[in-house]
C-alpha atoms as a PDB file:
ATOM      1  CA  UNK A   1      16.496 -71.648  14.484  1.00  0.00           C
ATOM      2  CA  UNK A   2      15.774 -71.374  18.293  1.00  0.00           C
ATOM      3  CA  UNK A   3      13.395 -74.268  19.826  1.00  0.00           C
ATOM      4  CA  UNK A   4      12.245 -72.891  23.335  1.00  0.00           C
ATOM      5  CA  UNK A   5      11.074 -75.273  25.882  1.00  0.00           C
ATOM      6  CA  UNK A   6       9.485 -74.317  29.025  1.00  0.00           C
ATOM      7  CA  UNK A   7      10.582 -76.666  31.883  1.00  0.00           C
ATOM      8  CA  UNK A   8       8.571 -77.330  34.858  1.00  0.00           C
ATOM      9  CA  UNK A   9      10.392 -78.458  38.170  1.00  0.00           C
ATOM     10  CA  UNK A  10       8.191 -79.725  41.090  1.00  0.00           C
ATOM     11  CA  UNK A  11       8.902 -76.821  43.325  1.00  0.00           C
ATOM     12  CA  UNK A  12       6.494 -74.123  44.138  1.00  0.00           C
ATOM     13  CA  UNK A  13       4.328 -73.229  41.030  1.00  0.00           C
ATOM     14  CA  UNK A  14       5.034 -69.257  40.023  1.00  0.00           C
ATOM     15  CA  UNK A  15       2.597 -66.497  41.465  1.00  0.00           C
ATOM     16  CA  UNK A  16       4.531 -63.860  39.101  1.00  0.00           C
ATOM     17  CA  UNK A  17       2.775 -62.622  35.994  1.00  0.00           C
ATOM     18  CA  UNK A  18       6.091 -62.873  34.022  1.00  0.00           C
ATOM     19  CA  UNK A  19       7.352 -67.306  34.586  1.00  0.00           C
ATOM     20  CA  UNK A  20       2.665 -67.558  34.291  1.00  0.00           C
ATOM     21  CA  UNK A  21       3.322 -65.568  31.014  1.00  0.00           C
ATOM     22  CA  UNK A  22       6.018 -68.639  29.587  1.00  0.00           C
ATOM     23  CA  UNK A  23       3.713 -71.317  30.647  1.00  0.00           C
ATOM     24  CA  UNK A  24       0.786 -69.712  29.397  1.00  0.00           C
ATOM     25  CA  UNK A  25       1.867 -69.199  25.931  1.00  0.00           C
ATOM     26  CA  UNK A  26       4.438 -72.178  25.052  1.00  0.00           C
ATOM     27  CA  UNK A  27       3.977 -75.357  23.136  1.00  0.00           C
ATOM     28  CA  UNK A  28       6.299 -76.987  24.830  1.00  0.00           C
ATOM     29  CA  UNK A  29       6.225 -77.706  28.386  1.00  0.00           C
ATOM     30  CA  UNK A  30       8.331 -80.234  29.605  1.00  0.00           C
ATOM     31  CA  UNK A  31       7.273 -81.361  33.172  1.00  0.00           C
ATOM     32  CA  UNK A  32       9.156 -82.835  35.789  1.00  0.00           C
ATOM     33  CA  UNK A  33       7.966 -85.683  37.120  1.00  0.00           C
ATOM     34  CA  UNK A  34       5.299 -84.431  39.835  1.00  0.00           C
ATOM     35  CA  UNK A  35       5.210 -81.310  38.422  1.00  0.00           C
ATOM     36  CA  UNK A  36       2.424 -81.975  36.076  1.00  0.00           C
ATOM     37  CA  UNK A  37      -0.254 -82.060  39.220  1.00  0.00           C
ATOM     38  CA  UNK A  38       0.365 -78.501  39.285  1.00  0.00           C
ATOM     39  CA  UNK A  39      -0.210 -77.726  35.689  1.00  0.00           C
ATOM     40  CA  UNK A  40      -3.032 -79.549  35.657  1.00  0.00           C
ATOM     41  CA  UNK A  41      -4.800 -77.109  38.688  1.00  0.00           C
ATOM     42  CA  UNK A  42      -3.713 -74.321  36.094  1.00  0.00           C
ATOM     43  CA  UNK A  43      -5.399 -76.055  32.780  1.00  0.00           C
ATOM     44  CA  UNK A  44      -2.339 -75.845  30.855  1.00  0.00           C
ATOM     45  CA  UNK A  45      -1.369 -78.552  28.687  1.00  0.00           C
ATOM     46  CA  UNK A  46       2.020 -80.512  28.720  1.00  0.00           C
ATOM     47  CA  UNK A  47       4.158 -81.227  25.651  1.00  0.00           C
ATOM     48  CA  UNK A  48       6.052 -84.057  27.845  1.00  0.00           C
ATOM     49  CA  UNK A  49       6.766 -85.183  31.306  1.00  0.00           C
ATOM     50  CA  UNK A  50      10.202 -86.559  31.812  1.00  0.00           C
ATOM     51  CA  UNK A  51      11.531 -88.221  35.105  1.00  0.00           C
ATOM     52  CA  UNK A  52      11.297 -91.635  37.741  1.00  0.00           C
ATOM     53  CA  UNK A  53       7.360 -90.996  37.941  1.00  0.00           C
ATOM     54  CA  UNK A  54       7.828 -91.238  41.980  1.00  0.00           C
ATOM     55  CA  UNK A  55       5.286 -88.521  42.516  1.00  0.00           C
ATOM     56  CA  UNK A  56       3.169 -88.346  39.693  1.00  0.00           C
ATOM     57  CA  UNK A  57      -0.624 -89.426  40.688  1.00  0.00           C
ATOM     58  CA  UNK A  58      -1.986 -92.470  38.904  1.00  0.00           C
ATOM     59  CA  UNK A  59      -4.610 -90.901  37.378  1.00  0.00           C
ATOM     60  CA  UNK A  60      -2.519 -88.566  35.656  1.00  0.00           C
ATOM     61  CA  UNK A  61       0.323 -91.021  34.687  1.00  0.00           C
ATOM     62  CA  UNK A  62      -2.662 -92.847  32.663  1.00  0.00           C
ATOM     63  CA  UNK A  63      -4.304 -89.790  31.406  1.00  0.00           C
ATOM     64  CA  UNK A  64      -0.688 -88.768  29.573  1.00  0.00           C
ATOM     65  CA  UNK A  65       0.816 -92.123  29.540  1.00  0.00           C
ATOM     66  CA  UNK A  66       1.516 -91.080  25.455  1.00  0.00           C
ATOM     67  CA  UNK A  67       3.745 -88.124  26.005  1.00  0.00           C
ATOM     68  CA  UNK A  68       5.556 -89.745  29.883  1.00  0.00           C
ATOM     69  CA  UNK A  69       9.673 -90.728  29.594  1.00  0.00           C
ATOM     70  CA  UNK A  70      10.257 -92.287  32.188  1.00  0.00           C
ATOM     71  CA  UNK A  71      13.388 -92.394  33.398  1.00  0.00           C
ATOM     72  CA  UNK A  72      15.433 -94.513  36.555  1.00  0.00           C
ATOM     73  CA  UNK A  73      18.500 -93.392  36.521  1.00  0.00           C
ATOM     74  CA  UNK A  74      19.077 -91.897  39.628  1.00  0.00           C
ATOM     75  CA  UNK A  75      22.228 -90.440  39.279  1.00  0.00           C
ATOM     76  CA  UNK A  76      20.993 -87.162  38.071  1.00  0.00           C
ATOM     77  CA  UNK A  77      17.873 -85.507  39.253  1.00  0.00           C
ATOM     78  CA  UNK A  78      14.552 -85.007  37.263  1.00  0.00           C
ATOM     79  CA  UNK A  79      15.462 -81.335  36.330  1.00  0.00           C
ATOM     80  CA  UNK A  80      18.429 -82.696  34.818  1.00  0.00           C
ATOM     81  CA  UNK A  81      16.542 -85.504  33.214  1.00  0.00           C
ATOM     82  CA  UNK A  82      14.130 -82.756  31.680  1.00  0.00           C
ATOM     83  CA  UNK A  83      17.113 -80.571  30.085  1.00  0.00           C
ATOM     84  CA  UNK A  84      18.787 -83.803  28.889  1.00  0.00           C
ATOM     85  CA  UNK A  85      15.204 -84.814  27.112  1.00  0.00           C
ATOM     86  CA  UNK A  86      14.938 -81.155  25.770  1.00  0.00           C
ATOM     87  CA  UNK A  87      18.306 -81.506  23.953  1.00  0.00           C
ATOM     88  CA  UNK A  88      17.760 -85.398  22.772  1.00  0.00           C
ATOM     89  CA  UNK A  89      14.503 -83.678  21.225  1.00  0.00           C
ATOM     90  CA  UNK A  90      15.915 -80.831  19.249  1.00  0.00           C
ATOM     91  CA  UNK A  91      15.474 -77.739  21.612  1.00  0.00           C
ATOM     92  CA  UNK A  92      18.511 -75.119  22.186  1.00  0.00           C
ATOM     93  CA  UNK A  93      16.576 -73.019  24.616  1.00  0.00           C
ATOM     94  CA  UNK A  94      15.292 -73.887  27.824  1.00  0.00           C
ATOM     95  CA  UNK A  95      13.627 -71.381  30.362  1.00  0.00           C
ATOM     96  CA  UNK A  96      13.452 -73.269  33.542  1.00  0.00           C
ATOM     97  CA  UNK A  97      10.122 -72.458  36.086  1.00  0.00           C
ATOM     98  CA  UNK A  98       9.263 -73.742  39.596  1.00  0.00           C
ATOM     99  CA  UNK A  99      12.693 -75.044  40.678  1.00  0.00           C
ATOM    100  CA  UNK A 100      12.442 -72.405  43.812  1.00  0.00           C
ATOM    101  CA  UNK A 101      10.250 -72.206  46.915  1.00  0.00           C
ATOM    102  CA  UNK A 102       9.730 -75.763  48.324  1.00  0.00           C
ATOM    103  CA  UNK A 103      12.673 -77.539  49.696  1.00  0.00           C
ATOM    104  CA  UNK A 104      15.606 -74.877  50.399  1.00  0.00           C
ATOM    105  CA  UNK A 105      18.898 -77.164  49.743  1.00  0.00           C
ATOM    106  CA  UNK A 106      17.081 -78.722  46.052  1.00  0.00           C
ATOM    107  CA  UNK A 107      16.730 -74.613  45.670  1.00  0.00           C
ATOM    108  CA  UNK A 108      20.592 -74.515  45.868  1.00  0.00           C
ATOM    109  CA  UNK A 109      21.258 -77.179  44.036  1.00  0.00           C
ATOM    110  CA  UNK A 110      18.901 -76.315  40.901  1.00  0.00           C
ATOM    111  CA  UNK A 111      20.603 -73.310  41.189  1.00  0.00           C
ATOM    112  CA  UNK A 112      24.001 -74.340  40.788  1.00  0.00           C
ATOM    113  CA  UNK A 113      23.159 -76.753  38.322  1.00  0.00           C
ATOM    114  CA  UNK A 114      22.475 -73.756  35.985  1.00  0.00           C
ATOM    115  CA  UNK A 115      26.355 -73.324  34.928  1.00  0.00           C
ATOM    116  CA  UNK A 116      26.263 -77.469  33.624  1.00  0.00           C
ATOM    117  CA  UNK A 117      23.241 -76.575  31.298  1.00  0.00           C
ATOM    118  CA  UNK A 118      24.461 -73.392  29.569  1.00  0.00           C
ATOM    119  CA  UNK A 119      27.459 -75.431  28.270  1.00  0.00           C
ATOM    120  CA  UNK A 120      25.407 -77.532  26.310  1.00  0.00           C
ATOM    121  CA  UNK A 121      21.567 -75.151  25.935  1.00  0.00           C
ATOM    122  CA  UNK A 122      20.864 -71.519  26.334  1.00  0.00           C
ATOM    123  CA  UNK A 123      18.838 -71.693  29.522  1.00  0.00           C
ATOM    124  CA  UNK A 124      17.520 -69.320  32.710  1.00  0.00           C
ATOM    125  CA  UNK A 125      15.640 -70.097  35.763  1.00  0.00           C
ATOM    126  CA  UNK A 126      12.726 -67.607  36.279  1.00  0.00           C
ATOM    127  CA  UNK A 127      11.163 -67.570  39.968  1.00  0.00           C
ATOM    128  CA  UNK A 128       8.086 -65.467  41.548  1.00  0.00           C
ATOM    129  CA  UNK A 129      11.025 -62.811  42.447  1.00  0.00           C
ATOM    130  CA  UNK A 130      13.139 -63.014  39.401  1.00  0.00           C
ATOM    131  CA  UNK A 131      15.545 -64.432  36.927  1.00  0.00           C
ATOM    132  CA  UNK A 132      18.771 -66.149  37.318  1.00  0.00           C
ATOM    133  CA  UNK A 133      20.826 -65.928  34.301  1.00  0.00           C
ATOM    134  CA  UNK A 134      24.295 -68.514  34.064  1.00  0.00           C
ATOM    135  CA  UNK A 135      27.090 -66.993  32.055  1.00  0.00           C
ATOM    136  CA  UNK A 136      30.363 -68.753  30.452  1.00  0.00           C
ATOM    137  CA  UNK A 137      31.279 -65.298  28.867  1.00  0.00           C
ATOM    138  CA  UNK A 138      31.838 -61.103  29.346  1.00  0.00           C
ATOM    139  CA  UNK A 139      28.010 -59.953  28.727  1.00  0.00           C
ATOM    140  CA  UNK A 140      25.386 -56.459  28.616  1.00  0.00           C
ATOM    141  CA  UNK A 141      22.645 -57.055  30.675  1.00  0.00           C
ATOM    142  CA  UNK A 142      19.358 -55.031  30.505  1.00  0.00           C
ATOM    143  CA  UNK A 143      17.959 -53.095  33.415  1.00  0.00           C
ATOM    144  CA  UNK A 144      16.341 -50.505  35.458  1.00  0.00           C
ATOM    145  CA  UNK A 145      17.516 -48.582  37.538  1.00  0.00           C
ATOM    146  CA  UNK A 146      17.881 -49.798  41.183  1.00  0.00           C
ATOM    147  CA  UNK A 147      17.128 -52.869  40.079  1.00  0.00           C
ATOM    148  CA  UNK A 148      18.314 -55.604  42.573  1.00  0.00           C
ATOM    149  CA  UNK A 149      21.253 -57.657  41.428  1.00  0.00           C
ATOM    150  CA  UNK A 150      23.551 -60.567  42.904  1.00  0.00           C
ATOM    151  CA  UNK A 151      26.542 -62.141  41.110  1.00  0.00           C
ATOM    152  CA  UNK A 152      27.268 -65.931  42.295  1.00  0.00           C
ATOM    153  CA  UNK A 153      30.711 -67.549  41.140  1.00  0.00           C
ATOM    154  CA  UNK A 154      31.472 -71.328  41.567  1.00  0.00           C
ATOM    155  CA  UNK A 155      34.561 -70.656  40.308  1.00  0.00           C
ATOM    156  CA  UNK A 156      36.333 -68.538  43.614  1.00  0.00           C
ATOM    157  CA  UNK A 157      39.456 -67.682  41.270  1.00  0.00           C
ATOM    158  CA  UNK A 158      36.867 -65.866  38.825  1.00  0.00           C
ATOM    159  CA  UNK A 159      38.105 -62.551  38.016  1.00  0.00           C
ATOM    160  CA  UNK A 160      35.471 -60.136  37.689  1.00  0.00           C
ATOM    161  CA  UNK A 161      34.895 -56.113  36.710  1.00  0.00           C
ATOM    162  CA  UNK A 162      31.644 -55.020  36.670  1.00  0.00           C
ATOM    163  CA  UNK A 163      30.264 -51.324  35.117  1.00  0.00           C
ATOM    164  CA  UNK A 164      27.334 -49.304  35.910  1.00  0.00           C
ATOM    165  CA  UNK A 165      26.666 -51.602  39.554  1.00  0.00           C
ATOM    166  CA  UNK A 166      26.235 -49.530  42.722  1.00  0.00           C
ATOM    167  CA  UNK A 167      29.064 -51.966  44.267  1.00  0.00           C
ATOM    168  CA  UNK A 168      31.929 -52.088  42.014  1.00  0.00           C
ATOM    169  CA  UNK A 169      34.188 -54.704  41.045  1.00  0.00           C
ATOM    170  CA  UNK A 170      37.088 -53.972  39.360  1.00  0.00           C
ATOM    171  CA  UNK A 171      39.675 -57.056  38.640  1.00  0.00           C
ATOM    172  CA  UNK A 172      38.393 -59.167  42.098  1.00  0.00           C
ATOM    173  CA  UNK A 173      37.578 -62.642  43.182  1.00  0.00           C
ATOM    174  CA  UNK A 174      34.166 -63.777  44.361  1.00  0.00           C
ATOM    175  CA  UNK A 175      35.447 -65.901  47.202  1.00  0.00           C
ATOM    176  CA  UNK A 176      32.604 -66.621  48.909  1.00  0.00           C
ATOM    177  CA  UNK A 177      29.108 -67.113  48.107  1.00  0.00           C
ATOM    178  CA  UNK A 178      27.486 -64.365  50.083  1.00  0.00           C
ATOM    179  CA  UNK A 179      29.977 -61.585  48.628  1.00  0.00           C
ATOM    180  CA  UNK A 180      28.661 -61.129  45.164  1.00  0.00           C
ATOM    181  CA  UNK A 181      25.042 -60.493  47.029  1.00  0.00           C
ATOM    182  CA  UNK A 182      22.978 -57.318  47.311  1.00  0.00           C
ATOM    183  CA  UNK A 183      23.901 -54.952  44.449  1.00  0.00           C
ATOM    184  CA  UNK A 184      22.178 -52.703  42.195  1.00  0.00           C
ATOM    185  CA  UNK A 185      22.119 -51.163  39.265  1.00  0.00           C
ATOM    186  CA  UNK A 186      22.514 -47.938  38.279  1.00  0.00           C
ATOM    187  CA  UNK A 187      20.337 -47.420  35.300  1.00  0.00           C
ATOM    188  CA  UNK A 188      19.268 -49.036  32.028  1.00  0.00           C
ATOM    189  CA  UNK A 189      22.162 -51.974  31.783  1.00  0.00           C
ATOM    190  CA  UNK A 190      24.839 -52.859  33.482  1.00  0.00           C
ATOM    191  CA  UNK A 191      27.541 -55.000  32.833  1.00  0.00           C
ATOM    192  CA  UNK A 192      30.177 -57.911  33.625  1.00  0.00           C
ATOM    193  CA  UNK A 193      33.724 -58.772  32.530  1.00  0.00           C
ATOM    194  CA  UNK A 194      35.432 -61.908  33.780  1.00  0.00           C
ATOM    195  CA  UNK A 195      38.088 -64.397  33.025  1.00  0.00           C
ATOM    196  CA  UNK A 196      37.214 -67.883  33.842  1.00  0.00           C
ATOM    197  CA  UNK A 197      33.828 -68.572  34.890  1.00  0.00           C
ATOM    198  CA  UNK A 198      31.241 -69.539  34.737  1.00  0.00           C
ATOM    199  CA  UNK A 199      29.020 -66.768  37.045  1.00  0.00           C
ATOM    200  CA  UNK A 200      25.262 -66.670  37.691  1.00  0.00           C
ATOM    201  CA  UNK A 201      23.584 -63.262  37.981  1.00  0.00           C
ATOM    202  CA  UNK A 202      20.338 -62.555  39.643  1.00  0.00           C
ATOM    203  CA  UNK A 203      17.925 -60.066  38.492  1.00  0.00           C
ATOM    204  CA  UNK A 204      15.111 -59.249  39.870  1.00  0.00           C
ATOM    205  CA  UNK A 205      11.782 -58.300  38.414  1.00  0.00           C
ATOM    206  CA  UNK A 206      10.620 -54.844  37.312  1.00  0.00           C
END
């Protein structure tokens, strides 16, 4: 049975109709940390709020003192915290919303992050542009044509094929970052082969 969470990071809050749509409707939005100052401009209720509590106004941190897990450790960041909660409490699906927009490099990391959680919970990030998607296997992916696409591989030794992408791959490496930037599709999916992994594809929105 799948148990969706909706986590919400402490970047910039989504201005897309599509990451408003998840918050809007779910039960279960788990905030990080600061986060919930947002959420509360937008009238939306929280399910939890998981993190250190080093930006969360004192007003709020009594108004939802019952449903706050705090957490010190600092050895992992409160977006990590939040998808290690969301596991410890059941849930095998985690869309992941405002973790973009505010501080570039925590962008980056968040980012990269993505291929840690999808070993343990299916997960995505959705931003106000689109969706990034973490992958451990070969997989169809829905589209539109000309859709804008990027492929990202931590893994440089990655060997990757792609079909029905403007830019072909066909048995290469993803050596550096920028490389796998900038494609498109071609019509109504498209789709990746690989051996090794993982890879993080960017879609964006319709």
């Amino acid at each position: 049975m799948q148990k969706k969470a909706v986590i919400l990071a402490n970047g910039a809050f989504p201005t897309h109709e599509i990451p408003l749509k998840e918050l809007k409707e779910s039960k279960y939005i788990v905030c990080c940390d600061g986060a919930i100052n947002n959420l509360e401009e937008a009238k939306i209720e929280p399910y939890a709020i998981v993190g250190d509590l080093d930006s969360l106004d004192p007003d709020l941190k009594w108004k939802y003192r019952d449903i706050i897990h705090h957490f010190s450790n600092q050895d992992n960041n409160d977006l990590t915290k939040a998808v290690h909660w969301c596991l410890d409490h059941g849930f095998n699906e985690a869309v992941i919303i405002g973790a973009t927009g505010k501080r570039d490099d925590h962008m980056i990391g968040n980012v990269f992050l993505l291929p840690m959680y999808v070993k343990k919970i299916r997960v995505k990030m959705l931003t106000s542009y689109g969706v990034f998607t973490p992958i451990t296997r070969s997989k169809n992916f829905e589209s539109f044509t000309r859709q804008q696409v990027s492929l990202f591989s931590p893994n440089p030794e990655t060997l990757i094929t792609t079909a029905n992408l403007r830019y072909a791959l066909t048995n290469e490496k993803i050596e550096m970052m920028w490389q796998g930037t900038l494609n498109e599709s071609m019509g109504e999916s498209f789709r990746i082969d690989f051996e090794g992994g993982p890879l993080i594809v960017f879609q964006e929105y319709e």
